[in-house]
Protein backbone atom coordinates (compact mmCIF):
# COMPACT_ATOMS: atom_id res chain seq x y z
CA UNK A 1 -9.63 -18.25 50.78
CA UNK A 2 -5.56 -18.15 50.23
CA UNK A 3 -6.40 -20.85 47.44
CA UNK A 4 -8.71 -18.32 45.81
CA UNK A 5 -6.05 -15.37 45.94
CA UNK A 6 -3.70 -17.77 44.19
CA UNK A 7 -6.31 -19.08 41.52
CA UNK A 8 -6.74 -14.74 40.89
CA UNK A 9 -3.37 -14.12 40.92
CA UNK A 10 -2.69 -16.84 38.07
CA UNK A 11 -5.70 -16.49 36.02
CA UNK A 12 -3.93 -12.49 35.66
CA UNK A 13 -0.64 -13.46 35.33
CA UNK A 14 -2.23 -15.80 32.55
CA UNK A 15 -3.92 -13.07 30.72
CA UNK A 16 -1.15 -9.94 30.90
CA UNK A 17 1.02 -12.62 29.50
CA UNK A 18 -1.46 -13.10 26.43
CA UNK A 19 -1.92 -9.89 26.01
CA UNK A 20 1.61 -9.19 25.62
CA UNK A 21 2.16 -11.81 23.48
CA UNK A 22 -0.83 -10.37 21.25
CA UNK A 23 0.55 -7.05 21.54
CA UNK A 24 4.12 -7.92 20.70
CA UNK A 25 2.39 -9.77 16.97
CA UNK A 26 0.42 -6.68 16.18
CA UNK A 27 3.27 -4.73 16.57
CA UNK A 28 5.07 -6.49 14.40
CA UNK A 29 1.78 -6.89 11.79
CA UNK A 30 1.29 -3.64 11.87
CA UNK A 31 5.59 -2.67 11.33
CA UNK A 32 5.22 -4.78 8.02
CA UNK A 33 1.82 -2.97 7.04
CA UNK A 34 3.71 -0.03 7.42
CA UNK A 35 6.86 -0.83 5.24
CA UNK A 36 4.42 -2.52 2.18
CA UNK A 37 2.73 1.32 2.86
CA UNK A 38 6.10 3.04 2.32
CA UNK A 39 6.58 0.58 -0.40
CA UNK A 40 3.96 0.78 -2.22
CA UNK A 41 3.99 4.69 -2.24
CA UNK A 42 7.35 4.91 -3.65
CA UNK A 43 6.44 1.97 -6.63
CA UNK A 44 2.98 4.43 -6.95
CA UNK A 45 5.84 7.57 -7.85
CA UNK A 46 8.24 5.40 -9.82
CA UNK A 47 5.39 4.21 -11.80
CA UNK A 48 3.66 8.06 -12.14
CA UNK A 49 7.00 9.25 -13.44
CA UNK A 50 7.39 5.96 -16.01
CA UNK A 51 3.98 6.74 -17.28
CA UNK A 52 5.02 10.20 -17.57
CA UNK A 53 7.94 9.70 -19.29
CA UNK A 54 5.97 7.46 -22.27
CA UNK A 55 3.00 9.76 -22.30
CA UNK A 56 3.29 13.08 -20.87
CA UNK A 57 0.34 15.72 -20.86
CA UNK A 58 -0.88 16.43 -24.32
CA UNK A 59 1.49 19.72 -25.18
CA UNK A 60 0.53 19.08 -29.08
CA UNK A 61 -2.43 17.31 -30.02
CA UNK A 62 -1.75 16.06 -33.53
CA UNK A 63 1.64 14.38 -31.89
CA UNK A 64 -0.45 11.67 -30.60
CA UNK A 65 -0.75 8.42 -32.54
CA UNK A 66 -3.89 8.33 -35.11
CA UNK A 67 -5.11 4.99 -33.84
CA UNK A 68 -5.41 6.94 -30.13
CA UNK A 69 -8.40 8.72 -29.34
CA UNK A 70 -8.63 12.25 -28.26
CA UNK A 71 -8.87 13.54 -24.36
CA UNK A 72 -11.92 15.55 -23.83
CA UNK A 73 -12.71 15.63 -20.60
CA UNK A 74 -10.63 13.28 -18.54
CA UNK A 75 -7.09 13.89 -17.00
CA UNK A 76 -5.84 10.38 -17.41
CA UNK A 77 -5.68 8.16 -20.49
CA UNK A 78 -5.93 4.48 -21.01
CA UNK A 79 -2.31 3.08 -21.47
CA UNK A 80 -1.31 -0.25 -23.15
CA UNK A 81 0.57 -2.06 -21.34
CA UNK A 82 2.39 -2.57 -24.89
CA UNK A 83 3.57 0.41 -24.77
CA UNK A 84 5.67 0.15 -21.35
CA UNK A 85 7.48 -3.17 -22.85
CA UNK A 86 9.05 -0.95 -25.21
């Protein structure tokens, strides 16, 4: 019966040790998840502002390039990548 105890006793000492273990790598999966959030966020606004910098909201229509079309009814426009190298 003692032996039985023992067997218990490891087979839980066995499994709060994996647990930690898994716990310990998800916290640290789900620290980097968190940073590539924060990171990607802050590329998303640097990347918002470049755009809007090249092509800001359409004050004056006839400024726009002749070879671009016209907004109707969308908020965004397509831009060429081109046009960023520049």
């Amino acid at each position: 019966m003692l032996t039985l105890q023992w067997l218990l006793t490891g087979a839980a000492v066995l499994a709060a040790v994996a647990a930690l273990v898994k716990a310990r790598r998800l916290a640290k999966r789900l620290e980097r998840l968190t940073e590539s959030y924060w990171e990607l966020r802050y590329e998303h606004g640097q990347l918002r502002a470049r755009v809007n910098r090249v092509d800001p909201e359409p004050a004056a229509p006839a400024a726009a390039g002749a070879d671009m079309p016209q907004l109707t009814g969308g908020a965004t426009a397509f831009v060429p990548l081109s046009s960023l190298k520049r």
